[in-house]
PDB file of N, CA and C in Angstrom:
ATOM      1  N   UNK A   1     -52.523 -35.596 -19.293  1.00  0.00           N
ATOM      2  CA  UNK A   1     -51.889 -36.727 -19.934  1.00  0.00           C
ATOM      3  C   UNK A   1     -51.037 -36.207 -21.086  1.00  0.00           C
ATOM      4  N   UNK A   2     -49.910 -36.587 -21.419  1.00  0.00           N
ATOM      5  CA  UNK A   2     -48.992 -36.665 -22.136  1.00  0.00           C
ATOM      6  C   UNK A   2     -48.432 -37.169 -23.546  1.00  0.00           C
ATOM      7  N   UNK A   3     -48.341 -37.126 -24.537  1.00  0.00           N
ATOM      8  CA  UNK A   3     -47.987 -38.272 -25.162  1.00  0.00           C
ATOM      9  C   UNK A   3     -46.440 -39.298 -25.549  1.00  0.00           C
ATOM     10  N   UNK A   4     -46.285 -40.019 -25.371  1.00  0.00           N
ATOM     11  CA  UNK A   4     -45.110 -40.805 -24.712  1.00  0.00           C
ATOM     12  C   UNK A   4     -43.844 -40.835 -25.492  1.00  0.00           C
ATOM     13  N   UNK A   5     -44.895 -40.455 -26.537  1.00  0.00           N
ATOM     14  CA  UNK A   5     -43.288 -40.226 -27.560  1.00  0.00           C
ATOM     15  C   UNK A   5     -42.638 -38.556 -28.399  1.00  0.00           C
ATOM     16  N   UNK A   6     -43.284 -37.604 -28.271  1.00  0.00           N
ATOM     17  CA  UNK A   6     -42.960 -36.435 -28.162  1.00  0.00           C
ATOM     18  C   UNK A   6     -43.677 -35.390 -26.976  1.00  0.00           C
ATOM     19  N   UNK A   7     -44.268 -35.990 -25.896  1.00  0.00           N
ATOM     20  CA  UNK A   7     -44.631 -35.488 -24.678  1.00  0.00           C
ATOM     21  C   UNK A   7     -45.614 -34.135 -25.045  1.00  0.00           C
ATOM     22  N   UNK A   8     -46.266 -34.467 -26.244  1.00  0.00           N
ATOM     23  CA  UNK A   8     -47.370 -33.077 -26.104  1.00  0.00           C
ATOM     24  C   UNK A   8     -48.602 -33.357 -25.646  1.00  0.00           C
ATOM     25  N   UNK A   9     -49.338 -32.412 -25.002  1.00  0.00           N
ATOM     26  CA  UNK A   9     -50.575 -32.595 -23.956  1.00  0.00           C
ATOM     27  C   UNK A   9     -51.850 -32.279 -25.269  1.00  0.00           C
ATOM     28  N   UNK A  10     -51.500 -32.215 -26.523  1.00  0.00           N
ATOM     29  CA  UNK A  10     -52.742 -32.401 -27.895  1.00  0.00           C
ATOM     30  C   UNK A  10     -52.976 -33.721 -28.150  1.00  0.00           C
ATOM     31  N   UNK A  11     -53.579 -34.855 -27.456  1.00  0.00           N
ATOM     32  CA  UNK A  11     -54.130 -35.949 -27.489  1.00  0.00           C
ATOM     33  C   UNK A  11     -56.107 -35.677 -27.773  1.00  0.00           C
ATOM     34  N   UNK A  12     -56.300 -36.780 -28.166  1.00  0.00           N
ATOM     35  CA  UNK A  12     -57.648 -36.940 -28.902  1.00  0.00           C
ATOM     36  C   UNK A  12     -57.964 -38.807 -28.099  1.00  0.00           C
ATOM     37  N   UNK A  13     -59.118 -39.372 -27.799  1.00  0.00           N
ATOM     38  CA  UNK A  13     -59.497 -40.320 -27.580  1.00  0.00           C
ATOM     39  C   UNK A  13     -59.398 -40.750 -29.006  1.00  0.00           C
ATOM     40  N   UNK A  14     -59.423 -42.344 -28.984  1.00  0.00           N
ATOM     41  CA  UNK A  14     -59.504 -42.578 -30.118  1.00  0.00           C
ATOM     42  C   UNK A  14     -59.445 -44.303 -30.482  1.00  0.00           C
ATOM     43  N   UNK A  15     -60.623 -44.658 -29.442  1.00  0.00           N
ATOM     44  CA  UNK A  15     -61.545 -46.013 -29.361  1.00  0.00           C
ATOM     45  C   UNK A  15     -61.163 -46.420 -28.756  1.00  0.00           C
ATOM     46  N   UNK A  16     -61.458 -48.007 -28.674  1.00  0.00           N
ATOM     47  CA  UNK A  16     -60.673 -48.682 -27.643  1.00  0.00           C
ATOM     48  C   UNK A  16     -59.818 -49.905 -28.119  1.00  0.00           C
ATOM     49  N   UNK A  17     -58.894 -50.527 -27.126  1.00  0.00           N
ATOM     50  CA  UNK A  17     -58.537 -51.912 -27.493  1.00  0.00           C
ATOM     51  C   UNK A  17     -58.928 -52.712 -27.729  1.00  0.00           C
ATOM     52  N   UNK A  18     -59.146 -53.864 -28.584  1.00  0.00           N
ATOM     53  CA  UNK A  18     -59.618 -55.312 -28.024  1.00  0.00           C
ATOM     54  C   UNK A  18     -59.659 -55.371 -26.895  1.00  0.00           C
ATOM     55  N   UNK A  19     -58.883 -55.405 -25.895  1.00  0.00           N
ATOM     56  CA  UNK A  19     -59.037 -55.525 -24.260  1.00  0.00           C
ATOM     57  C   UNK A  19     -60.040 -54.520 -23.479  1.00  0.00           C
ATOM     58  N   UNK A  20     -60.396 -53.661 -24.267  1.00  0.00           N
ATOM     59  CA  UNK A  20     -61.356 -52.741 -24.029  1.00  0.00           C
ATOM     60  C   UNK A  20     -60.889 -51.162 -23.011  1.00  0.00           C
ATOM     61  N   UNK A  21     -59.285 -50.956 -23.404  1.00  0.00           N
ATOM     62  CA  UNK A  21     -58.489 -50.270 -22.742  1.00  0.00           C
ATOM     63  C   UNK A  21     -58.942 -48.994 -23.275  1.00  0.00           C
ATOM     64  N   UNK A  22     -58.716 -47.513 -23.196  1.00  0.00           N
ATOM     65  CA  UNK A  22     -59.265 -46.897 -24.037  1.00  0.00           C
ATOM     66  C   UNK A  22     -58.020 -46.245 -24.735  1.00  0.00           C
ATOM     67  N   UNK A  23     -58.069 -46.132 -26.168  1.00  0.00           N
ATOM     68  CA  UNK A  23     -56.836 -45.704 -26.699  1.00  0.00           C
ATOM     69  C   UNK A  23     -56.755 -43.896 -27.161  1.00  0.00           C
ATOM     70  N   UNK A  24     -55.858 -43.906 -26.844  1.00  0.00           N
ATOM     71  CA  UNK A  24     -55.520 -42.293 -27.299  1.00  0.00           C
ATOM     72  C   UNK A  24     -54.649 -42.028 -28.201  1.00  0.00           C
ATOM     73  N   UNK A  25     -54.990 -40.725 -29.045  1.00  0.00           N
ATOM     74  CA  UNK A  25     -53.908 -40.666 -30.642  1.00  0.00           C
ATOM     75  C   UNK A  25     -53.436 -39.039 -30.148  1.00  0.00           C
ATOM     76  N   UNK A  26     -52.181 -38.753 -30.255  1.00  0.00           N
ATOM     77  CA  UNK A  26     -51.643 -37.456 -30.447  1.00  0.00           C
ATOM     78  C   UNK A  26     -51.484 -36.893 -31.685  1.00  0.00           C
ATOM     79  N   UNK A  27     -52.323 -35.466 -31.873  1.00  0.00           N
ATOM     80  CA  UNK A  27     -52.290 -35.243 -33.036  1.00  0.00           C
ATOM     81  C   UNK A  27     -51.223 -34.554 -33.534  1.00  0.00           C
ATOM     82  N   UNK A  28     -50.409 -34.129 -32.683  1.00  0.00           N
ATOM     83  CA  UNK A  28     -48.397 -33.460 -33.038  1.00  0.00           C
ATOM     84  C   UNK A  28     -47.538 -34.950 -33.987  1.00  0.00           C
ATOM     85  N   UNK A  29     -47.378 -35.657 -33.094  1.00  0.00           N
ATOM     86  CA  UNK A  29     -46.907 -37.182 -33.941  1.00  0.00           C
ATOM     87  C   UNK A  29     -47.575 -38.126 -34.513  1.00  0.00           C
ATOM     88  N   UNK A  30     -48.926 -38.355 -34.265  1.00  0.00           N
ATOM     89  CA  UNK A  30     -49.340 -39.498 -35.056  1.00  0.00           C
ATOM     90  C   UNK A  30     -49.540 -40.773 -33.781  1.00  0.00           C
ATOM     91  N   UNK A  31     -48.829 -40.586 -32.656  1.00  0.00           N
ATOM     92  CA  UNK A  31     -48.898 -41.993 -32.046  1.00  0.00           C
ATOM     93  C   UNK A  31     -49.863 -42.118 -31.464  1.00  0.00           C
ATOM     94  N   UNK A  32     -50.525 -43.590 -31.325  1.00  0.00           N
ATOM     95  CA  UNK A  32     -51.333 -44.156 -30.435  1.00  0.00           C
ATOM     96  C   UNK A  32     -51.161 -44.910 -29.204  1.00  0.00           C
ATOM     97  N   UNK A  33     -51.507 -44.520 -28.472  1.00  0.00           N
ATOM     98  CA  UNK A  33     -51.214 -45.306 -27.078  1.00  0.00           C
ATOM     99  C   UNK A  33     -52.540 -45.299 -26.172  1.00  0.00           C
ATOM    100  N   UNK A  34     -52.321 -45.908 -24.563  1.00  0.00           N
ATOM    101  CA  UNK A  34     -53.123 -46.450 -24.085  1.00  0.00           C
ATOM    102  C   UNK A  34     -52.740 -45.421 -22.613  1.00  0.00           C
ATOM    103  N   UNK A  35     -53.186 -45.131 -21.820  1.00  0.00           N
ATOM    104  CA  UNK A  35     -52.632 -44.418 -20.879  1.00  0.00           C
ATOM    105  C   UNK A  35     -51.932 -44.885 -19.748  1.00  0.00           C
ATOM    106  N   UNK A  36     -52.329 -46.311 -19.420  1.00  0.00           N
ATOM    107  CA  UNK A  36     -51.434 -47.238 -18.707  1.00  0.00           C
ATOM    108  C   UNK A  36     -51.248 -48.409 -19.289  1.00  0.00           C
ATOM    109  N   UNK A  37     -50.052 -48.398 -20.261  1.00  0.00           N
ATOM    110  CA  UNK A  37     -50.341 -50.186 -20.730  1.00  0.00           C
ATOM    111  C   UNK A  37     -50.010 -50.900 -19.765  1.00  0.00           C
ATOM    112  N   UNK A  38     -50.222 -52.602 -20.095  1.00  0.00           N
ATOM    113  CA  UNK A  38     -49.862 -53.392 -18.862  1.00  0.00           C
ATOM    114  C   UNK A  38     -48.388 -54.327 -19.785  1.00  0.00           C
ATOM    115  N   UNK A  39     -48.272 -53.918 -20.967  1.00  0.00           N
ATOM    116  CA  UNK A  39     -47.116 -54.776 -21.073  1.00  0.00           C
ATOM    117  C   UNK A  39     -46.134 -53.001 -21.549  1.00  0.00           C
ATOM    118  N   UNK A  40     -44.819 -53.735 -21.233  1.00  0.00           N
ATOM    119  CA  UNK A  40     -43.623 -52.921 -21.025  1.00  0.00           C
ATOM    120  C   UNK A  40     -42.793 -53.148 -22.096  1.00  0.00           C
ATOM    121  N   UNK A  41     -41.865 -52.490 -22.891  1.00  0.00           N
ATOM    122  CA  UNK A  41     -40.806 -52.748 -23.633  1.00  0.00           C
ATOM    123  C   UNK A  41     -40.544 -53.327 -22.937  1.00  0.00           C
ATOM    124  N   UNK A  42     -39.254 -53.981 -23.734  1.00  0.00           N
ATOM    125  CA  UNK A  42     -38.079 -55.008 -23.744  1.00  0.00           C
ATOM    126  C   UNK A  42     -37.462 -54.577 -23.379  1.00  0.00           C
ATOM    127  N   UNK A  43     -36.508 -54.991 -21.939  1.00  0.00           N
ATOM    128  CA  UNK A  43     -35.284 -53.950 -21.504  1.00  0.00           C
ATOM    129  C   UNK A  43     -34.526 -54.454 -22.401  1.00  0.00           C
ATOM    130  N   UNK A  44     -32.782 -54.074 -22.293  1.00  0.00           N
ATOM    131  CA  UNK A  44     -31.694 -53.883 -22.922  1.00  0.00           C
ATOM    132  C   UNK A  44     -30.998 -55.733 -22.389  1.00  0.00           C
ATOM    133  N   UNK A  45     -31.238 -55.806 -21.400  1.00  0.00           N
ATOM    134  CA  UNK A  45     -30.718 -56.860 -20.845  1.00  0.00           C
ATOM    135  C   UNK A  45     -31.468 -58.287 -21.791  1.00  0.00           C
ATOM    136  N   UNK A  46     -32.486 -58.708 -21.716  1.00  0.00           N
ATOM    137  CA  UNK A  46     -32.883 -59.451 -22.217  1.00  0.00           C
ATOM    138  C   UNK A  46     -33.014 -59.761 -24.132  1.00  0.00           C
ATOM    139  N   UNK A  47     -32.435 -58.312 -24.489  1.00  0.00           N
ATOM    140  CA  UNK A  47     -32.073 -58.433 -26.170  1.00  0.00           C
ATOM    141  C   UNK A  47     -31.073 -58.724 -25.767  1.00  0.00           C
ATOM    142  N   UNK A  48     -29.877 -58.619 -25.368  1.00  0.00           N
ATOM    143  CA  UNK A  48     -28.695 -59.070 -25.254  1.00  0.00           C
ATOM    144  C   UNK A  48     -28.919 -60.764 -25.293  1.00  0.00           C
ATOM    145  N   UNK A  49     -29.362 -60.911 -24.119  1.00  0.00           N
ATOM    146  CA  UNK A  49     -29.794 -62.621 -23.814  1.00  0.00           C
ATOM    147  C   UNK A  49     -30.525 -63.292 -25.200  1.00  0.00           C
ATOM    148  N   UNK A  50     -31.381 -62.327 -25.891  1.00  0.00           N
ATOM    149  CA  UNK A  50     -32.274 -63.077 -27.252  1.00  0.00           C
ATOM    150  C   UNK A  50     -30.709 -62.979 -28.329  1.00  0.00           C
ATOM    151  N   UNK A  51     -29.771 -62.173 -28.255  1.00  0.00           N
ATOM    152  CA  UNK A  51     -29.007 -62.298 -29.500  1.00  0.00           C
ATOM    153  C   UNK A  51     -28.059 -63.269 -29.052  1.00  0.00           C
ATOM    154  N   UNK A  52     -27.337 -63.529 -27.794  1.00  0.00           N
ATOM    155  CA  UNK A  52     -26.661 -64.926 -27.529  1.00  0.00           C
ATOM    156  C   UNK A  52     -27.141 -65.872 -28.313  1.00  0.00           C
ATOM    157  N   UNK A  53     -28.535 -66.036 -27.627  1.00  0.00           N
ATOM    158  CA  UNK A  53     -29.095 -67.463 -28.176  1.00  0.00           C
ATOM    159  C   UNK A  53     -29.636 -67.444 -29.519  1.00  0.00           C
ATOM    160  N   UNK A  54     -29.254 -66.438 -30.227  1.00  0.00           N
ATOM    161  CA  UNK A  54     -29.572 -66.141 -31.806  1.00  0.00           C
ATOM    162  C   UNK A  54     -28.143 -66.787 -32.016  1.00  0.00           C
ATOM    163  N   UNK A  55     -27.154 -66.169 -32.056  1.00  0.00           N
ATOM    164  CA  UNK A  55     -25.866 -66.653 -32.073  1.00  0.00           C
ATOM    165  C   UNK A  55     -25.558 -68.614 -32.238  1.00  0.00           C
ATOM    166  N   UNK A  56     -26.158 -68.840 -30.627  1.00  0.00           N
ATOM    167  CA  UNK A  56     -25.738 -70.209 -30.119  1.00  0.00           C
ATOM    168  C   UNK A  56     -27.030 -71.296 -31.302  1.00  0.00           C
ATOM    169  N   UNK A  57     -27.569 -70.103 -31.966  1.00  0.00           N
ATOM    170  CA  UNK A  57     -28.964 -71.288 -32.850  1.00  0.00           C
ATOM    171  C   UNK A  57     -30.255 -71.755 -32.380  1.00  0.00           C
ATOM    172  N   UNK A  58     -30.307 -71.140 -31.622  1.00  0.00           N
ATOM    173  CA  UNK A  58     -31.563 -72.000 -30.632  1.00  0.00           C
ATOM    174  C   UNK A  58     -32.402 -71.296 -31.163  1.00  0.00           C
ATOM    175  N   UNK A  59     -33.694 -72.179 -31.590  1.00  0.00           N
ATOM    176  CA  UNK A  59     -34.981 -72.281 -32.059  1.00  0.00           C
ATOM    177  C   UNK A  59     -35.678 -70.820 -31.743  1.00  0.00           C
ATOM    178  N   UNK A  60     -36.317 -70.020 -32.426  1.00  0.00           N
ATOM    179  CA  UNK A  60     -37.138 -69.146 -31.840  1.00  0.00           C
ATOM    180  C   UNK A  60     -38.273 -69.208 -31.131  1.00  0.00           C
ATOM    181  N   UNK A  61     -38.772 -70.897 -31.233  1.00  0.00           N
ATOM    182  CA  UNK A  61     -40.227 -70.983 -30.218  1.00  0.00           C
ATOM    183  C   UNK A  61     -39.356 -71.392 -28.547  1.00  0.00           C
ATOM    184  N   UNK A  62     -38.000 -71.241 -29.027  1.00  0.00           N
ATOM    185  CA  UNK A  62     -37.424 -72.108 -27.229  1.00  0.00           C
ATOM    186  C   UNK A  62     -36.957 -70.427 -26.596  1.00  0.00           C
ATOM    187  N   UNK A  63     -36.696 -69.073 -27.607  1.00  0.00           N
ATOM    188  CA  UNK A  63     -35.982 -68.173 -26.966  1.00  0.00           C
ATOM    189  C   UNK A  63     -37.413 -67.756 -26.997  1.00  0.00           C
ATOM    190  N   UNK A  64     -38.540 -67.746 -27.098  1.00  0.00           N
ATOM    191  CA  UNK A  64     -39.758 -67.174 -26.638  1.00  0.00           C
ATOM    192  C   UNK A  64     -40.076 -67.811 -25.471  1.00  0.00           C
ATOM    193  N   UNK A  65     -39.834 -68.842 -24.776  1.00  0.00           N
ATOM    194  CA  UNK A  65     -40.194 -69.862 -24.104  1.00  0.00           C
ATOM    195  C   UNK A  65     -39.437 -69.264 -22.993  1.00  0.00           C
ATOM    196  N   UNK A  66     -37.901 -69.048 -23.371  1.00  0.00           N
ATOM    197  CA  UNK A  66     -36.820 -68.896 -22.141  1.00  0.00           C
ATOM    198  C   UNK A  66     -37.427 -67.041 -21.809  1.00  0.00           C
ATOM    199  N   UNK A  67     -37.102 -66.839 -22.283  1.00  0.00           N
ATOM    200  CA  UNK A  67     -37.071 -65.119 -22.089  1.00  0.00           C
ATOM    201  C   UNK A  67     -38.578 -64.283 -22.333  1.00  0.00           C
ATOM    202  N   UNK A  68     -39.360 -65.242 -22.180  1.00  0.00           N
ATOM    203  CA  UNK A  68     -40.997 -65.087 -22.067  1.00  0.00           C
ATOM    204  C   UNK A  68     -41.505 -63.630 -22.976  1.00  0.00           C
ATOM    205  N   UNK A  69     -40.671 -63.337 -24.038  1.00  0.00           N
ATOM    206  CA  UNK A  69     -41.310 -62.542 -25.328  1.00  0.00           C
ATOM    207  C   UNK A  69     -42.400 -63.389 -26.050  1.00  0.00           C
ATOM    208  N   UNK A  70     -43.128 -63.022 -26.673  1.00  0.00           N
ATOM    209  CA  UNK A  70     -43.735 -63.063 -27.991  1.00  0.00           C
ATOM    210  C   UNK A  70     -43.370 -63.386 -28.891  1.00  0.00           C
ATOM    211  N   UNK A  71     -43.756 -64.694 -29.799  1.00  0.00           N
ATOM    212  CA  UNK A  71     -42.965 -65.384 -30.985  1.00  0.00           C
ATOM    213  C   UNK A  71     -43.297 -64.440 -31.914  1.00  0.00           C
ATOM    214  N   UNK A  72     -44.729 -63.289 -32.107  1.00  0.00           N
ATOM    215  CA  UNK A  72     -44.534 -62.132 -32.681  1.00  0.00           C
ATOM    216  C   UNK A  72     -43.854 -61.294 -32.682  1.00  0.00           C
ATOM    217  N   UNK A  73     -43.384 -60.823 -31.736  1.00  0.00           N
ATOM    218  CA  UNK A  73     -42.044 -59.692 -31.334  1.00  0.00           C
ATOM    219  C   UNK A  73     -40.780 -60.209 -31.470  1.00  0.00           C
ATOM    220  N   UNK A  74     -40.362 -61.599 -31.537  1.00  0.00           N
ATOM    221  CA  UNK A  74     -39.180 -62.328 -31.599  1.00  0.00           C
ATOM    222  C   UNK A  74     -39.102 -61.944 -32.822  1.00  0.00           C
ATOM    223  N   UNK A  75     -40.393 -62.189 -33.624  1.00  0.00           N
ATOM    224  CA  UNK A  75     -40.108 -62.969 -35.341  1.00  0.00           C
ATOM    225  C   UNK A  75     -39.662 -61.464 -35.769  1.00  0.00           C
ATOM    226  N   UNK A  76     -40.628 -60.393 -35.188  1.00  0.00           N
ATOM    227  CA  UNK A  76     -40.172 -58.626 -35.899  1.00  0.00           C
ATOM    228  C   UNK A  76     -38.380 -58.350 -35.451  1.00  0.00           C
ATOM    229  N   UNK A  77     -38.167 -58.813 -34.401  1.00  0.00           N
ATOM    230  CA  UNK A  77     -36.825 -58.657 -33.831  1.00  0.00           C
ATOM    231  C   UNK A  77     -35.621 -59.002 -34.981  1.00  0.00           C
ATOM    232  N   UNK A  78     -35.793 -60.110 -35.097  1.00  0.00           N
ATOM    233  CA  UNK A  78     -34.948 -61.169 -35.960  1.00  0.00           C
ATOM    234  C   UNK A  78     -34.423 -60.502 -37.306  1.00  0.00           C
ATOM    235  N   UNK A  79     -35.775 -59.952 -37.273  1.00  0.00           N
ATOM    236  CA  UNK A  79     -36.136 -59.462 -39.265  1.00  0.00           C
ATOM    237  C   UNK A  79     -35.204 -58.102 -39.140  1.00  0.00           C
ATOM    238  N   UNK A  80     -35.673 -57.334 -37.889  1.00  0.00           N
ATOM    239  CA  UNK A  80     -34.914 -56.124 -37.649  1.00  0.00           C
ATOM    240  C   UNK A  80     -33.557 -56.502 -37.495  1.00  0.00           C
ATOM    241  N   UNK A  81     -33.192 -57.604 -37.250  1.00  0.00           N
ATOM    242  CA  UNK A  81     -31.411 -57.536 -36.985  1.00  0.00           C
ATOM    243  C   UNK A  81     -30.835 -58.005 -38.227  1.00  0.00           C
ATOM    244  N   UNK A  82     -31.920 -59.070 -39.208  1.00  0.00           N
ATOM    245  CA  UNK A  82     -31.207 -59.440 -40.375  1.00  0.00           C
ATOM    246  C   UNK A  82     -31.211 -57.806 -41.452  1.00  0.00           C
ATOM    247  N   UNK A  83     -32.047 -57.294 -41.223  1.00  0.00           N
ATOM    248  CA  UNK A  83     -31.786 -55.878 -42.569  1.00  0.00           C
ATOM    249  C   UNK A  83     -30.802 -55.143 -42.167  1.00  0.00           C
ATOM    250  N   UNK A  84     -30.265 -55.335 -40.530  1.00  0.00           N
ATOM    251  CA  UNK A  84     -29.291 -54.323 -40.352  1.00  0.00           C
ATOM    252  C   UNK A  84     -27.957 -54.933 -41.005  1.00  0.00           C
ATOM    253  N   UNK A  85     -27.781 -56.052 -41.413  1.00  0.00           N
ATOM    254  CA  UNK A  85     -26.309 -57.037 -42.042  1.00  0.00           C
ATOM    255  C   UNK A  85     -25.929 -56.961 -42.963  1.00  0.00           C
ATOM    256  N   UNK A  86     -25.179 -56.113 -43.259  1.00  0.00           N
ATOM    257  CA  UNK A  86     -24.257 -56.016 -44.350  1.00  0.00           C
ATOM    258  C   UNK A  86     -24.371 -56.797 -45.373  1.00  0.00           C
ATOM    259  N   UNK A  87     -24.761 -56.890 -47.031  1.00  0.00           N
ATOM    260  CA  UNK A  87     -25.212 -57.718 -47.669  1.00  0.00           C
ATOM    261  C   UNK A  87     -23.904 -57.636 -48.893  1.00  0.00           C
ATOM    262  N   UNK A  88     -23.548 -56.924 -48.473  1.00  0.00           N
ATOM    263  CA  UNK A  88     -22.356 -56.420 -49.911  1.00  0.00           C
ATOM    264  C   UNK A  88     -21.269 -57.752 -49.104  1.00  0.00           C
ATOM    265  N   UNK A  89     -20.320 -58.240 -49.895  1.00  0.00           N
ATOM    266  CA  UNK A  89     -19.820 -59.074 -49.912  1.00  0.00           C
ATOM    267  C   UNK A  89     -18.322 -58.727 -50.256  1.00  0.00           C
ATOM    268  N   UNK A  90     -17.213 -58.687 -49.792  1.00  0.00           N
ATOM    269  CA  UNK A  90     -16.045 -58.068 -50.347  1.00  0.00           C
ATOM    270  C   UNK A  90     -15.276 -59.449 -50.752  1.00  0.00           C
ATOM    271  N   UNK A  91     -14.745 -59.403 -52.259  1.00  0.00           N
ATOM    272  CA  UNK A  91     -14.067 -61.021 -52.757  1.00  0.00           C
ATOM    273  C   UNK A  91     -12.437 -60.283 -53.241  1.00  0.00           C
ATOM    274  N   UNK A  92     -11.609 -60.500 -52.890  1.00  0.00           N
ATOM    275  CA  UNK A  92     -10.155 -60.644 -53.196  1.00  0.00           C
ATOM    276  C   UNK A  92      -9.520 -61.991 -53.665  1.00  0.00           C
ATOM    277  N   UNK A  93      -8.956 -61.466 -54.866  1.00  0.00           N
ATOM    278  CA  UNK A  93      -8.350 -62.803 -55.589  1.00  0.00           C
ATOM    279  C   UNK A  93      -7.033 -63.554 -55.027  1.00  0.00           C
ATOM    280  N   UNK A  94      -7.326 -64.860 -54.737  1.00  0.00           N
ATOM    281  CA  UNK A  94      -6.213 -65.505 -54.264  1.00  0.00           C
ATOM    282  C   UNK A  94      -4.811 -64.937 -54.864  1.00  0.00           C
ATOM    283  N   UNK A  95      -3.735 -64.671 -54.377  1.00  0.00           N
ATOM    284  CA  UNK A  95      -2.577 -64.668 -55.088  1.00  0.00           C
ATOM    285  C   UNK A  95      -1.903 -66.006 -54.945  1.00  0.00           C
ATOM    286  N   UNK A  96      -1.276 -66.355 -55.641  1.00  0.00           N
ATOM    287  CA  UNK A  96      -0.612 -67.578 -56.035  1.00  0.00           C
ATOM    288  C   UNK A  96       0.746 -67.914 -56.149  1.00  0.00           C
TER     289      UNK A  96
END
């Protein structure tokens, strides 16, 4: 076994899930994982589809509803796209 995010074979057990999955920690990176999860990232296609309907305004309990994410993973999403927005403000004086 592997670990999924720098692929080194120095993994350690390291309890289990709530679901009672058993979890594993790599001690090269730090990550924890499961050896088969049953849920999958988010492809590319369906953030596209969540930022339309970010765009068009629609409610975040209706784009959890449509695109069957997590109103937890929506709400982290959201937060992640508002810190990426430019907060500086550029003002030029009318000329007259």
């Amino acid at each position: 076994m592997h670990c999924p995010k720098c692929n080194s074979n120095n993994i350690v057990k390291n309890g289990h899930t709530h679901y009672g999955k058993q979890r594993f920690k790599c001690h090269n990176c730090g990550r924890q994982f499961v050896e088969s999860p049953t849920r999958q990232p988010i492809d590319n296609s369906t953030r596209e589809l969540i930022d339309k309907l970010l765009l068009e305004r629609v409610s975040l309990a209706a784009i959890a509803r449509v695109t069957g994410v997590s109103t937890r993973w929506l709400q982290y999403y959201v937060n992640q796209k508002y810190y990426q927005v430019l907060k500086v403000v550029e003002v030029t004086k009318k000329t007259r």
